[in-house]
N, C-alpha and C. Protein backbone atom coordinates (compact mmCIF):
# COMPACT_ATOMS: atom_id res chain seq x y z
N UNK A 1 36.63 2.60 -50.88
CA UNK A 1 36.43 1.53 -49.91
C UNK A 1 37.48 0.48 -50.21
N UNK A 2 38.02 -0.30 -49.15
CA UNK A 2 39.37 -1.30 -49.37
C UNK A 2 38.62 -2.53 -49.52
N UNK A 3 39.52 -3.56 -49.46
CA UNK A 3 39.23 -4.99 -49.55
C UNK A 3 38.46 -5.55 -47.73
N UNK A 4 39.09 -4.66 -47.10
CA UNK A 4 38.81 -5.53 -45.77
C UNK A 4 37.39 -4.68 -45.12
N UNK A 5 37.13 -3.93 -45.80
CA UNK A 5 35.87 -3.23 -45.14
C UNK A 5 34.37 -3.10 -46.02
N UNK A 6 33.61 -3.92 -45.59
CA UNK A 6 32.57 -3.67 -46.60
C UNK A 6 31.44 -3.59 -46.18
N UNK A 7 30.66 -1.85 -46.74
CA UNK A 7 29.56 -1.62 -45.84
C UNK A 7 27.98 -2.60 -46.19
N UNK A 8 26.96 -2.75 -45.55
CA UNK A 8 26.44 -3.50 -45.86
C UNK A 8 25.23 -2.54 -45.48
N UNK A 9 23.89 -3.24 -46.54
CA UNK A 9 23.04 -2.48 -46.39
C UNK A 9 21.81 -2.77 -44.39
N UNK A 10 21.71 -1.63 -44.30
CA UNK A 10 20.87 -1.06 -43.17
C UNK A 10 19.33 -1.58 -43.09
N UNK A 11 19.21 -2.27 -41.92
CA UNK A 11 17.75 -2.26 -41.58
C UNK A 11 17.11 -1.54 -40.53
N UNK A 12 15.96 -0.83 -40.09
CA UNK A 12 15.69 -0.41 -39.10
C UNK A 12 15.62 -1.59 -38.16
N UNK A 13 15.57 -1.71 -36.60
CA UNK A 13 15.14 -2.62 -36.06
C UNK A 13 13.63 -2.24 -35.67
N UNK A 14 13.24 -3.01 -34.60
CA UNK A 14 11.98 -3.69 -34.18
C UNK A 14 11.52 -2.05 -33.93
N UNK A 15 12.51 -1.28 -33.04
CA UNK A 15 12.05 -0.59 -32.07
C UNK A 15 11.91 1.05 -33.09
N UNK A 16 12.54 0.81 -33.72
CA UNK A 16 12.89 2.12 -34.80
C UNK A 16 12.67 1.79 -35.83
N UNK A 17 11.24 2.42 -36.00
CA UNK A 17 10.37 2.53 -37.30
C UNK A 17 10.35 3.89 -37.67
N UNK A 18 11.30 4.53 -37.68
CA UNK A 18 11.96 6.52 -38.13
C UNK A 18 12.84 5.23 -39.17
N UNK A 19 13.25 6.68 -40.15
CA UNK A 19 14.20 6.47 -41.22
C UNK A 19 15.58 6.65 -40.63
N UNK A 20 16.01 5.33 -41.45
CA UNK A 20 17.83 5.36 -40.70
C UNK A 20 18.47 5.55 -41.45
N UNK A 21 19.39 6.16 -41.45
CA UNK A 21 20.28 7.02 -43.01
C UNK A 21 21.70 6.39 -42.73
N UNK A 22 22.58 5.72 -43.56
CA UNK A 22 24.09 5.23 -43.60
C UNK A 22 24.76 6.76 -43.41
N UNK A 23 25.89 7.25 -42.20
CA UNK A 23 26.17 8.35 -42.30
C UNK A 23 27.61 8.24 -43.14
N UNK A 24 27.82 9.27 -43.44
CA UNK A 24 29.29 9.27 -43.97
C UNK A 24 30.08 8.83 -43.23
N UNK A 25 31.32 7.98 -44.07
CA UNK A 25 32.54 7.42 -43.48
C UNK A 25 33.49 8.01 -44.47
N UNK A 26 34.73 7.55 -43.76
CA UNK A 26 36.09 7.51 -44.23
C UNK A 26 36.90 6.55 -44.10
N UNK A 27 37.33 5.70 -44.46
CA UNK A 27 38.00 4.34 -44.35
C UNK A 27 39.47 4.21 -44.88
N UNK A 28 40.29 3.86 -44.26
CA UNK A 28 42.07 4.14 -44.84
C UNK A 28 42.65 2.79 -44.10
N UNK A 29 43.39 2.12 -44.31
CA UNK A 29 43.84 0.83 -44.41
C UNK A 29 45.67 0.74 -44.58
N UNK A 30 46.23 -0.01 -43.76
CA UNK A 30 47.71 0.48 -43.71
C UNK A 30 48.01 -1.35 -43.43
N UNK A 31 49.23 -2.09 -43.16
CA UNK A 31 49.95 -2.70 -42.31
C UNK A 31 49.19 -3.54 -41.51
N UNK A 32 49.08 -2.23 -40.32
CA UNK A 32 48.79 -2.52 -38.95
C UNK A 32 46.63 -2.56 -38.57
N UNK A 33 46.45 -2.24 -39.91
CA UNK A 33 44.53 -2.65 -39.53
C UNK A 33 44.22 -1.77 -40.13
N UNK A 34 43.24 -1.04 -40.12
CA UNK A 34 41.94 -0.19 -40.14
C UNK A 34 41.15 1.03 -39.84
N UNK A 35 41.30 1.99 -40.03
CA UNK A 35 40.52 2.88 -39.21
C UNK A 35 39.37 3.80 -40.08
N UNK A 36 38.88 4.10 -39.29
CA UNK A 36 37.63 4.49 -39.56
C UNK A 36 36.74 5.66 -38.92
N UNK A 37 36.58 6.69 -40.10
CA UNK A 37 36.07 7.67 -39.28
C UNK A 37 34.64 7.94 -39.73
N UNK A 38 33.47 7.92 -39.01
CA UNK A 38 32.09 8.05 -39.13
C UNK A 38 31.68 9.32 -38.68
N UNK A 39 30.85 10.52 -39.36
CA UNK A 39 30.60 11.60 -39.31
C UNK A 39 28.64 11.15 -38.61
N UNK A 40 28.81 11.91 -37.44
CA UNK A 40 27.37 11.24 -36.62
C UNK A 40 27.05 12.80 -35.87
N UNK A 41 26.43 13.62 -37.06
CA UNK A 41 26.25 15.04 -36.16
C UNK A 41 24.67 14.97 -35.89
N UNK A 42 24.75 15.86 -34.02
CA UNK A 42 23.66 15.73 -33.62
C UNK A 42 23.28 14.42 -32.77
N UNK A 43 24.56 13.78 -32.72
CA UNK A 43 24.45 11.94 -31.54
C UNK A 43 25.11 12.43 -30.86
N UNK A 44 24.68 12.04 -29.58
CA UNK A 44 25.37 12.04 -28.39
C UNK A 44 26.48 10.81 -27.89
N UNK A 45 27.07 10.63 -27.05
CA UNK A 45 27.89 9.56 -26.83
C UNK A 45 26.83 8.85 -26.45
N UNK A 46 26.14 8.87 -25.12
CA UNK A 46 25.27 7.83 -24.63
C UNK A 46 24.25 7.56 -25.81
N UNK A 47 24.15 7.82 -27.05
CA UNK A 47 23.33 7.12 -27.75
C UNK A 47 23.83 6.81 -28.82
N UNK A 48 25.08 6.36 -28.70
CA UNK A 48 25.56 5.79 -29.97
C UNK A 48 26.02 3.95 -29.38
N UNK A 49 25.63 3.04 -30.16
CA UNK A 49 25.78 1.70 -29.80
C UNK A 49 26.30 1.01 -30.77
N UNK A 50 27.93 0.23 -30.49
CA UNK A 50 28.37 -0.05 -31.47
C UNK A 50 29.02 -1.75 -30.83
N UNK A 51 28.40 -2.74 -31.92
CA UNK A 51 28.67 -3.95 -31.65
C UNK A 51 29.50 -4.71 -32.69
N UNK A 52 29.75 -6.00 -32.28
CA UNK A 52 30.69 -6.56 -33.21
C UNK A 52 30.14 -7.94 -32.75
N UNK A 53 29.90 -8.73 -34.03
CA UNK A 53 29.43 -9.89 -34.39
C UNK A 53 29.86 -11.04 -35.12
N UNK A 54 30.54 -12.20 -35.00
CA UNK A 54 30.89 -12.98 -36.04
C UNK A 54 32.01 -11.77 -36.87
N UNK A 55 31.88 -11.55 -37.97
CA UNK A 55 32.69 -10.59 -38.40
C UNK A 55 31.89 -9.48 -38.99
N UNK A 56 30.94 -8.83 -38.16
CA UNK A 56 30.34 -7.82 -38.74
C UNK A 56 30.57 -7.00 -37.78
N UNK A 57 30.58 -5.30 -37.74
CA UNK A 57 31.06 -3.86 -36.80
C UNK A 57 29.79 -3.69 -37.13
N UNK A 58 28.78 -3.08 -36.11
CA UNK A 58 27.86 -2.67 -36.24
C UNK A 58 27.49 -1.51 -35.38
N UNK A 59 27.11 -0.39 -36.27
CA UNK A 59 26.94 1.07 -35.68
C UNK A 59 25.80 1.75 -35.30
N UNK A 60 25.40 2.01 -34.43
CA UNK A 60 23.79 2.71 -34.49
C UNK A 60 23.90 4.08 -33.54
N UNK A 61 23.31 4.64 -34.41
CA UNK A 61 23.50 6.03 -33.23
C UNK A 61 21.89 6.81 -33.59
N UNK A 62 21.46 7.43 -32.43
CA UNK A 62 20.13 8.20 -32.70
C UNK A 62 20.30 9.66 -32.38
N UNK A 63 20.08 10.41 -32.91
CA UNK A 63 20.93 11.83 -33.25
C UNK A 63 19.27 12.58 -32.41
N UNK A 64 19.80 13.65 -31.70
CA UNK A 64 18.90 13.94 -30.73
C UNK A 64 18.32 15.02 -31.37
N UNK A 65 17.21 15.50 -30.92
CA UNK A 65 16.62 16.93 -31.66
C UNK A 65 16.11 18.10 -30.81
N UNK A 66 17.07 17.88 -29.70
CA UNK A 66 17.19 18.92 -29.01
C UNK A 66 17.37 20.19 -29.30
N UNK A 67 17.24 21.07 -29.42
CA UNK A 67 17.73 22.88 -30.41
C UNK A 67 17.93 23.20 -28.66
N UNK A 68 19.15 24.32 -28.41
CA UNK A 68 18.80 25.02 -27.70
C UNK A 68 17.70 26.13 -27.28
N UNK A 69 17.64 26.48 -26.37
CA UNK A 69 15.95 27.36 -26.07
C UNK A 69 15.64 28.38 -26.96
N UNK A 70 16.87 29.21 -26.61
CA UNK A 70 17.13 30.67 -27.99
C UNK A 70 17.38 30.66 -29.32
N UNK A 71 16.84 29.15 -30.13
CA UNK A 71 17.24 29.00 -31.42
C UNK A 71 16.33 28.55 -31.90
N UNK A 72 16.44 28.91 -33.08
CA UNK A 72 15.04 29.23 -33.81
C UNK A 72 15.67 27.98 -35.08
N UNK A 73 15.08 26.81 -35.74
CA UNK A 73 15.53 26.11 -37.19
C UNK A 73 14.82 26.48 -38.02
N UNK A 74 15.39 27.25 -39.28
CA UNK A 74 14.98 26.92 -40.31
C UNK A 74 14.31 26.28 -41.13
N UNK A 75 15.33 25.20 -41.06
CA UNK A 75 14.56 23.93 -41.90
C UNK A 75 15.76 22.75 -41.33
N UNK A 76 15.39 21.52 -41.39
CA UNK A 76 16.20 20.62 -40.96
C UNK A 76 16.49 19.75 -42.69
N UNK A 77 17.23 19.76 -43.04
CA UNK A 77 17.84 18.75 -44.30
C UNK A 77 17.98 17.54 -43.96
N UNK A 78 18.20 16.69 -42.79
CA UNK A 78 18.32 15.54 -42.68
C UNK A 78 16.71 15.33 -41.64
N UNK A 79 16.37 14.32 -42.38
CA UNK A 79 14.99 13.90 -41.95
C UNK A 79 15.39 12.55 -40.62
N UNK A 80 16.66 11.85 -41.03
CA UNK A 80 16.31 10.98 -40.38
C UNK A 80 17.02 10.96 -38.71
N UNK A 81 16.30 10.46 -38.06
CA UNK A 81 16.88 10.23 -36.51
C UNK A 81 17.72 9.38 -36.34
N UNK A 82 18.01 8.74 -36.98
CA UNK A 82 18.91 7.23 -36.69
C UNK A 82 20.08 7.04 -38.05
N UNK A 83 20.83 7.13 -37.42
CA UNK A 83 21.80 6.16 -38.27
C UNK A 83 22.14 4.77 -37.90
N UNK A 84 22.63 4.02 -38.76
CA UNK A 84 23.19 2.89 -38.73
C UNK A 84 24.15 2.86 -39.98
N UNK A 85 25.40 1.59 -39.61
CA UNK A 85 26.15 1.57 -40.35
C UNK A 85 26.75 0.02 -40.19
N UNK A 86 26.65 -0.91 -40.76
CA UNK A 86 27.15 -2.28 -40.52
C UNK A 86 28.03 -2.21 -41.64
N UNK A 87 29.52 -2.52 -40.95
CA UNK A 87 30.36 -3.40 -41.81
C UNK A 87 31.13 -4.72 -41.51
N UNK A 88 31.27 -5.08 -42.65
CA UNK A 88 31.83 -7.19 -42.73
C UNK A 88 33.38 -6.57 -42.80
N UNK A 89 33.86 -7.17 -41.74
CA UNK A 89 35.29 -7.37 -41.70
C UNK A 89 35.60 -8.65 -42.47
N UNK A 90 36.87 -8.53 -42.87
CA UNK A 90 37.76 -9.86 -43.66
C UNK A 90 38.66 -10.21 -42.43
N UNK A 91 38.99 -11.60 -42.52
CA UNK A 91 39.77 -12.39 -41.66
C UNK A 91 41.29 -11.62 -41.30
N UNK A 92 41.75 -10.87 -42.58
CA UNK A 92 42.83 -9.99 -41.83
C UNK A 92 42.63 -9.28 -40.97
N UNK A 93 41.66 -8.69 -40.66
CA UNK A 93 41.28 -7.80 -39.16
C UNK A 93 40.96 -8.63 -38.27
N UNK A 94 40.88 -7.99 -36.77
CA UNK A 94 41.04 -8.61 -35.64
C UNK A 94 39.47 -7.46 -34.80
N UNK A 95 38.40 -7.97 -35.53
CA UNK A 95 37.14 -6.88 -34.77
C UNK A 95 37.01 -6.63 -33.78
N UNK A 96 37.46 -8.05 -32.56
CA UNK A 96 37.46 -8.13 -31.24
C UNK A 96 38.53 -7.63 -30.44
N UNK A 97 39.06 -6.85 -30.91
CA UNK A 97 40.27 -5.13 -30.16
C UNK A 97 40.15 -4.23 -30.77
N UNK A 98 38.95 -4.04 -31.82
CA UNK A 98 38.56 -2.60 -31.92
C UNK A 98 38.26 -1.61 -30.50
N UNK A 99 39.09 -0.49 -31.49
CA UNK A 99 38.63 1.04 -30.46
C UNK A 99 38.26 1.79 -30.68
N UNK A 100 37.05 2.01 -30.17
CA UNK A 100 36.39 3.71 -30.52
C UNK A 100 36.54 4.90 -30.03
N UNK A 101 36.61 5.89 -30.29
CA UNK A 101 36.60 7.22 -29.63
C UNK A 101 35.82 7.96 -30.46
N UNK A 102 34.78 9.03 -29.38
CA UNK A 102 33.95 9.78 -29.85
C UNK A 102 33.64 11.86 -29.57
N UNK A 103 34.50 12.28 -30.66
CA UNK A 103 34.79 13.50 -30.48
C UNK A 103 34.14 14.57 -31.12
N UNK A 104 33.18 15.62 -30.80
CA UNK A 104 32.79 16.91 -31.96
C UNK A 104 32.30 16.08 -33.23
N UNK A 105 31.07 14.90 -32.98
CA UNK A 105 30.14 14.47 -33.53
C UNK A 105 31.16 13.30 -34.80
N UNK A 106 32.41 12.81 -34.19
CA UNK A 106 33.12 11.99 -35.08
C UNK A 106 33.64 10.92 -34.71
N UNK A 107 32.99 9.67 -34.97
CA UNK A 107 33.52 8.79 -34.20
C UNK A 107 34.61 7.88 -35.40
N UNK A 108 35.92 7.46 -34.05
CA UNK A 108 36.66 6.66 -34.77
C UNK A 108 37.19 5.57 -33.89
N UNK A 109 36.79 4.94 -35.15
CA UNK A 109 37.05 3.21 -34.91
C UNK A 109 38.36 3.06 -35.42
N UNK A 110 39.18 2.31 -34.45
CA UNK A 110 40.11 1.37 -34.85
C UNK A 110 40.51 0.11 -35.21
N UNK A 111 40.72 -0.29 -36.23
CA UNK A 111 40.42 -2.51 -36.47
C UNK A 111 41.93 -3.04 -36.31
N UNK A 112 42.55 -2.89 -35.44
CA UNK A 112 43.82 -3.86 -35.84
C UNK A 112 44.09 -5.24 -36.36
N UNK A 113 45.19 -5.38 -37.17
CA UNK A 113 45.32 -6.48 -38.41
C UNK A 113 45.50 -7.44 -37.01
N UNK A 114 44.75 -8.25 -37.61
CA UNK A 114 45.20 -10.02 -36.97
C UNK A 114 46.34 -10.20 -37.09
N UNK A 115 46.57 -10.75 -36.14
CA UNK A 115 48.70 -11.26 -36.11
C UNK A 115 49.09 -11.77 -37.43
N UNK A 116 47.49 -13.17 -37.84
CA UNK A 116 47.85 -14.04 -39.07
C UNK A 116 48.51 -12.97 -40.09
N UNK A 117 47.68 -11.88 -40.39
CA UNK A 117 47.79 -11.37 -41.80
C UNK A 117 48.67 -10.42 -41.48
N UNK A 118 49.60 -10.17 -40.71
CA UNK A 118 50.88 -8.82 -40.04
C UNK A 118 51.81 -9.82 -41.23
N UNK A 119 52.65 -8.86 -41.65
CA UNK A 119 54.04 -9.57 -42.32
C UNK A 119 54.76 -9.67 -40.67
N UNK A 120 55.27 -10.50 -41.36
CA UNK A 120 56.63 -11.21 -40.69
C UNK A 120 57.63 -11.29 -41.30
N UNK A 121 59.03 -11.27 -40.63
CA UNK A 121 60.42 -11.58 -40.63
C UNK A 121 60.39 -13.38 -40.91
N UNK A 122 61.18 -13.77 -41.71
CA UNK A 122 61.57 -15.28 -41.65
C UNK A 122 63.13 -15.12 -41.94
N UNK A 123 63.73 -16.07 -40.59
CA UNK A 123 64.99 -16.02 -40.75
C UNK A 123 65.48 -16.83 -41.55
N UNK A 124 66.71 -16.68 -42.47
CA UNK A 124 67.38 -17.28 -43.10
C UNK A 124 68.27 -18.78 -42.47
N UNK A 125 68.32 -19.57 -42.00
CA UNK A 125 69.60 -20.61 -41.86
C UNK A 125 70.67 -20.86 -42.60
């Protein structure tokens, strides 16, 4: 985990009293911001809700338990229906032009660096 990303612990809300599990991430940090890849198998796009607050990214997704008709489960290893994932951005990121994209149960966020914290050129006189 870097300096500018820090996950924070999970509450259920009002409405979701099921267990909410932090899903796996991946977090890599360059220059230019942030990105971020969250492993959310079993969520659909329309049920994944992702906000940004003051300087917190906040993730929630409810992973469906649909089986197709002709499939039979075993056993399910993950108990819980819900994920969530809140993280505190640092003032070098810019939360409010994050981008998400959501592909084959992987969503990725993008944080681009605030202009403040971009290096700059200073010319010589």
């Amino acid at each position: 985990m870097n300096a500018c990303m820090t996950p924070s612990d999970n509450a259920p809300t009002a409405e979701q009293k099921e267990i909410v599990q932090r899903p796996y991430f991946h977090a890599e940090e360059d220059e230019n911001g942030a990105s971020l890849q969250v492993a959310l198998p079993g969520v659909r796009k329309e049920d994944l809700k992702l906000t940004f607050h003051e300087s917190s990214l906040v993730m929630e997704g409810k992973r469906s338990d649909g089986v197709p008709e002709n499939w039979k489960t075993l056993r399910d290893t993950n108990p819980a229906n819900y994920y969530g994932l809140n993280i505190r951005l640092t003032s070098s990121l810019d939360g409010t032009k994050t981008t998400a994209s959501f592909e084959e149960g992987i969503l990725t966020l993008k944080v681009p660096a605030s202009e403040e914290a971009k290096p700059r050129v200073i010319e010589v006189k």
